[in-house]
C-alpha atoms as a PDB file:
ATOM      1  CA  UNK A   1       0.000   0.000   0.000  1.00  0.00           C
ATOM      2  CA  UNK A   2       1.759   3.284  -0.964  1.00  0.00           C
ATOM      3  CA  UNK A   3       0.910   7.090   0.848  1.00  0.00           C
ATOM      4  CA  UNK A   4      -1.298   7.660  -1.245  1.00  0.00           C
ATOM      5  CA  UNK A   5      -4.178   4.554  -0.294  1.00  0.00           C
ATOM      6  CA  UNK A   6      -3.048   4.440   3.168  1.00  0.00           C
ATOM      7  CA  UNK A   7      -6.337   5.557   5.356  1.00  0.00           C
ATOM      8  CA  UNK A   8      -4.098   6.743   7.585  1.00  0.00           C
ATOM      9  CA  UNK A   9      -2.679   9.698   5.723  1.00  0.00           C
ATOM     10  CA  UNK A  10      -5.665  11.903   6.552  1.00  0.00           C
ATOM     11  CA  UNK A  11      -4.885  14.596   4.247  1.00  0.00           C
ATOM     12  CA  UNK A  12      -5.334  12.219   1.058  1.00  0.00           C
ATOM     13  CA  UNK A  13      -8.615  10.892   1.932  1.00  0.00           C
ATOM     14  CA  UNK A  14     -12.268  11.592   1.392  1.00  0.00           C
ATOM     15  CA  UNK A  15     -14.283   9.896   3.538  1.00  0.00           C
ATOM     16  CA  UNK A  16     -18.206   9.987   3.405  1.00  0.00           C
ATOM     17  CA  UNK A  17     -20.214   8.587   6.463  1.00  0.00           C
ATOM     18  CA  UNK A  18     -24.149   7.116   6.482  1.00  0.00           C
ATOM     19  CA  UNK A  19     -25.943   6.731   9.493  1.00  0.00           C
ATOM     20  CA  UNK A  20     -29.147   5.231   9.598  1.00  0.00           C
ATOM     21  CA  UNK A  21     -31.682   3.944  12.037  1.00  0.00           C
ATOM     22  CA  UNK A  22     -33.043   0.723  10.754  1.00  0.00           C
ATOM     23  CA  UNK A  23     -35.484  -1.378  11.957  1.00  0.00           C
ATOM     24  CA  UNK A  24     -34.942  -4.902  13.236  1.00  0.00           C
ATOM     25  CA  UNK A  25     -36.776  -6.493  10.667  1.00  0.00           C
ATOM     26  CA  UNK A  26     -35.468  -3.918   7.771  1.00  0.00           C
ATOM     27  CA  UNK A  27     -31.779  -5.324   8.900  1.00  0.00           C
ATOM     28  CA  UNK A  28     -31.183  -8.062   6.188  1.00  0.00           C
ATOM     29  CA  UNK A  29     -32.946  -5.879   3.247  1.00  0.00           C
ATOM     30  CA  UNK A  30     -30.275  -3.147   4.513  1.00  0.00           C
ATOM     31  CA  UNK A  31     -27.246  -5.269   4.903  1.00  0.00           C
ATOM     32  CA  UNK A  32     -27.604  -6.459   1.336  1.00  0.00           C
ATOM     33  CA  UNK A  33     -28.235  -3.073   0.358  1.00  0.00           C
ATOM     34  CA  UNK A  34     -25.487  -2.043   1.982  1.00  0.00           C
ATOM     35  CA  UNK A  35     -23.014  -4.466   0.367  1.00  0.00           C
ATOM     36  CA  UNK A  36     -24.299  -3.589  -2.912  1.00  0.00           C
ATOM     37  CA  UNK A  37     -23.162  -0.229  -2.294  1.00  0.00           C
ATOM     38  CA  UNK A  38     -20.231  -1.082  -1.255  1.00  0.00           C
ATOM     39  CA  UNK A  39     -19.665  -3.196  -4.029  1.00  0.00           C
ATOM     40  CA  UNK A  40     -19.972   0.009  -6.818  1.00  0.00           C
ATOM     41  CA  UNK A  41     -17.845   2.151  -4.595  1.00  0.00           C
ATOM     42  CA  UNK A  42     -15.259  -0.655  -5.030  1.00  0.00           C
ATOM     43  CA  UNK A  43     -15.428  -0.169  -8.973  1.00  0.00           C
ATOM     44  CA  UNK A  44     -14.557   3.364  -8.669  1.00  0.00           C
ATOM     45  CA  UNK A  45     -11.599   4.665  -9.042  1.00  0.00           C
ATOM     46  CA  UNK A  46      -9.787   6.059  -6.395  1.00  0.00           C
ATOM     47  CA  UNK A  47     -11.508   3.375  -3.348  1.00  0.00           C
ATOM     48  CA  UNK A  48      -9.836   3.060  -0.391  1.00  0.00           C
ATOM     49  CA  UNK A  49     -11.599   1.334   1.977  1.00  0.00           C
ATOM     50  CA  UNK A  50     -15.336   0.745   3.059  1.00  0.00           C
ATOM     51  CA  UNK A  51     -17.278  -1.225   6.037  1.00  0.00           C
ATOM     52  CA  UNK A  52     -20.269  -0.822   8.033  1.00  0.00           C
ATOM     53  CA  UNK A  53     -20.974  -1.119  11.379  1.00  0.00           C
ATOM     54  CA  UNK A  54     -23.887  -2.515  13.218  1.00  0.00           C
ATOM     55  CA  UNK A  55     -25.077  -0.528  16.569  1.00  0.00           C
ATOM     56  CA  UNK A  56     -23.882  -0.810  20.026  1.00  0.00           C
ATOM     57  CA  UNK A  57     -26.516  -1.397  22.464  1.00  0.00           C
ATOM     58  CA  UNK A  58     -26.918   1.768  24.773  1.00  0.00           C
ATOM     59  CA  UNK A  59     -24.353   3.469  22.944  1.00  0.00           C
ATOM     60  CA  UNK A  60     -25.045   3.990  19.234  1.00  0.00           C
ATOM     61  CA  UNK A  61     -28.355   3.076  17.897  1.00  0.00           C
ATOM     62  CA  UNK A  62     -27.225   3.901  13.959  1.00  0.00           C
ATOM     63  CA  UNK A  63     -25.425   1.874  11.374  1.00  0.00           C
ATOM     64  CA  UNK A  64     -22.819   3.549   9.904  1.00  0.00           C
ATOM     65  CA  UNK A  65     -21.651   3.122   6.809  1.00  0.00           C
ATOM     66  CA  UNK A  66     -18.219   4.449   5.863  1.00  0.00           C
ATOM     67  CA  UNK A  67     -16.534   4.635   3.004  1.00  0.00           C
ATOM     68  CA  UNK A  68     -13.066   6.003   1.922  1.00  0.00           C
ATOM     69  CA  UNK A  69     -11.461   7.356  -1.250  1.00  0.00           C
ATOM     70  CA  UNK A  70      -8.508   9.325  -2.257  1.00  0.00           C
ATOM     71  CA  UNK A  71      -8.627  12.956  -3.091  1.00  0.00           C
ATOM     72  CA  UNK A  72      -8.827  13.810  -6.616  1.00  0.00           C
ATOM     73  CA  UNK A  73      -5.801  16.031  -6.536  1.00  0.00           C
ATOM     74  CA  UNK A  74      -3.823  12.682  -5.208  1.00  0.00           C
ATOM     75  CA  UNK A  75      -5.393  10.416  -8.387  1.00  0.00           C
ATOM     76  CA  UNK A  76      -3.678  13.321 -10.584  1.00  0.00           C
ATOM     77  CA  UNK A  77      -0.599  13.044  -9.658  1.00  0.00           C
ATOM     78  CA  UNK A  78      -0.193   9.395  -9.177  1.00  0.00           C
END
């Protein structure tokens, strides 16, 4: 992994977050729709990285949905 697709070098990465309440019975319609989207941002160019996460009881009650890509000004110059 060079500087450039390394999550960790903040300044070169665009990240976009969803959070979304979802009811218990809407949770395997969303999960698949989830990993469909997940699944086109992978085709894209510039993709870092993408997961979602599932809620914490008493702590988060969203799923979040993140998902990572480089800065266009970094895809120019690589």
């Amino acid at each position: 992994m060079d500087k450039y697709s390394n999550p960790e070098n903040k300044e070169c990465v665009n990240t976009v977050l969803f959070a979304e309440l979802v009811a218990p019975e809407d949770e395997p319609k969303y999960l698949a729709d989830q990993r469909q989207l997940i699944l086109s941002a992978q085709q894209q160019i510039g993709f870092i990285n993408a997961d979602f996460l599932a809620p914490i009881p008493e702590t988060r009650t969203e799923w979040l949905t993140i998902i990572q890509f480089a800065q266009e000004k970094i895809l120019t110059t690589i």
